[in-house]
C-alpha atoms as a PDB file:
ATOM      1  CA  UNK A   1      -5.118  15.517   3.297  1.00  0.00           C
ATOM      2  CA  UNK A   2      -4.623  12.654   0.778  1.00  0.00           C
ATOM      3  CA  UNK A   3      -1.814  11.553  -0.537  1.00  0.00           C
ATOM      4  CA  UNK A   4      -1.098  10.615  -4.644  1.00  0.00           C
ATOM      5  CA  UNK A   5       0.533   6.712  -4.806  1.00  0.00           C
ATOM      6  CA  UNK A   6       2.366   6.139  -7.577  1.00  0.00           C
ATOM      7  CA  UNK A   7       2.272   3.367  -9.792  1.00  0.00           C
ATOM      8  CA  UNK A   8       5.374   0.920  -9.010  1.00  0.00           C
ATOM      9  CA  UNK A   9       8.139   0.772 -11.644  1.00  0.00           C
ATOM     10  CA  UNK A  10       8.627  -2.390 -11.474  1.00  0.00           C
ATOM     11  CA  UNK A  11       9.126  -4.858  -8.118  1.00  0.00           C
ATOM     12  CA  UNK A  12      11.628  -3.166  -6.337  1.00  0.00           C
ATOM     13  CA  UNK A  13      10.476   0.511  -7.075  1.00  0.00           C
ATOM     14  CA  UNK A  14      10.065   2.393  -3.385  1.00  0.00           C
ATOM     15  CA  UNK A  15       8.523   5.756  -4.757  1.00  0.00           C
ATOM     16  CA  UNK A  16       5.825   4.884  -2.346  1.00  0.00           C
ATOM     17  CA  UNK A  17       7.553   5.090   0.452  1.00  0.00           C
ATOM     18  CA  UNK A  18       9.289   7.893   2.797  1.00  0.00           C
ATOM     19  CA  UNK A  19      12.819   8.347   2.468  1.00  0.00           C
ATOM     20  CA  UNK A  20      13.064   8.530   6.045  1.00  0.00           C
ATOM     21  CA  UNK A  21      12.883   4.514   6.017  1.00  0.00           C
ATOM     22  CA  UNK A  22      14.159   3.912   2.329  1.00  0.00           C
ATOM     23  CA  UNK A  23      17.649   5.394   3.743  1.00  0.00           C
ATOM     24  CA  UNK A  24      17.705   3.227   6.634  1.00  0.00           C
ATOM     25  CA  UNK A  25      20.650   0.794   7.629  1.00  0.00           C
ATOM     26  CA  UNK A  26      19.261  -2.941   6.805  1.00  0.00           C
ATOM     27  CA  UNK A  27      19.905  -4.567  10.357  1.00  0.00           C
ATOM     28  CA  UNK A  28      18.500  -8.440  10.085  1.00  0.00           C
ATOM     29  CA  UNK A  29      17.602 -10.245  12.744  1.00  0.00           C
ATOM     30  CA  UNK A  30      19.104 -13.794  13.188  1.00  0.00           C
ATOM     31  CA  UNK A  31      16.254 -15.998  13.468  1.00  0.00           C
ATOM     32  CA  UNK A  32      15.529 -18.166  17.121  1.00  0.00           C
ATOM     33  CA  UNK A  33      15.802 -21.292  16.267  1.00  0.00           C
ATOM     34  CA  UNK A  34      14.165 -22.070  19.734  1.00  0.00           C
ATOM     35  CA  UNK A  35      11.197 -20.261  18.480  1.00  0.00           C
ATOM     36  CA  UNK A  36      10.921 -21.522  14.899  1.00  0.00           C
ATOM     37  CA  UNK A  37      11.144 -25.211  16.377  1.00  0.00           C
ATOM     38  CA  UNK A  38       8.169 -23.989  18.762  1.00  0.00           C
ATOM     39  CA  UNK A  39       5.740 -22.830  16.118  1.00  0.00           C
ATOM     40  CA  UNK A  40       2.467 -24.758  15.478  1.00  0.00           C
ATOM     41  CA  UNK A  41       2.983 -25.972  12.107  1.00  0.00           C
ATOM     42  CA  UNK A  42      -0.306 -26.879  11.820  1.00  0.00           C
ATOM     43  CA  UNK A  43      -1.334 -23.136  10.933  1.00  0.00           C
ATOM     44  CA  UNK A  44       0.854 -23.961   7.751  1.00  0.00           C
ATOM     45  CA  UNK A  45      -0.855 -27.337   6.428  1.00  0.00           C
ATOM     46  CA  UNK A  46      -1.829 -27.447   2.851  1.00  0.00           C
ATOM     47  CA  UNK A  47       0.514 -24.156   2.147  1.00  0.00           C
ATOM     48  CA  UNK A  48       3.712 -24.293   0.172  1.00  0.00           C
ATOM     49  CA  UNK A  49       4.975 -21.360  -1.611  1.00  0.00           C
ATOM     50  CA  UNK A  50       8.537 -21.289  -3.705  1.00  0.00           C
ATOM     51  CA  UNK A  51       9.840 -18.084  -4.840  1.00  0.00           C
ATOM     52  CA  UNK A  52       9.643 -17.788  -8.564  1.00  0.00           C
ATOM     53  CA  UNK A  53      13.196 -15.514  -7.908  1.00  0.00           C
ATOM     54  CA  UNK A  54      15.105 -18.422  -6.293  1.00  0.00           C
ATOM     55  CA  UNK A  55      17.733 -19.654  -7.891  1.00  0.00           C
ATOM     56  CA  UNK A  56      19.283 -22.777  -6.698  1.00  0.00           C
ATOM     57  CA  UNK A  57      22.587 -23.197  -5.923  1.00  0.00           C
ATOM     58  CA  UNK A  58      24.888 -25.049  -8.385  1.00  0.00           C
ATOM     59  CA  UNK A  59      26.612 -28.164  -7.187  1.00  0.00           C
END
């Protein structure tokens, strides 16, 4: 059985997804610095990537 997907709303439209997880407690992880400072940043060379969303903080 397939099901219909909706076309998104607009970016943070989650009609596509089950309630089940939509209802769900957000629960972020700090991150390990240990493990970021261990990461081959050569699997990152040539990409950059700002979000067009950010907004700087004001000094």
């Amino acid at each position: 059985m397939m099901s219909t997907l909706h076309l998104q709303r607009n970016r943070r439209d989650t009609c596509n997804f089950d309630k089940e997880f939509t209802k769900m407690p957000v629960d972020l992880t700090p991150t390990d610095k240990l493990v970021i400072m261990n990461l081959d940043q050569d699997e990152f060379l040539g990409f950059s990537y700002t979000n067009p969303e950010y907004l700087a903080p004001a000094n």
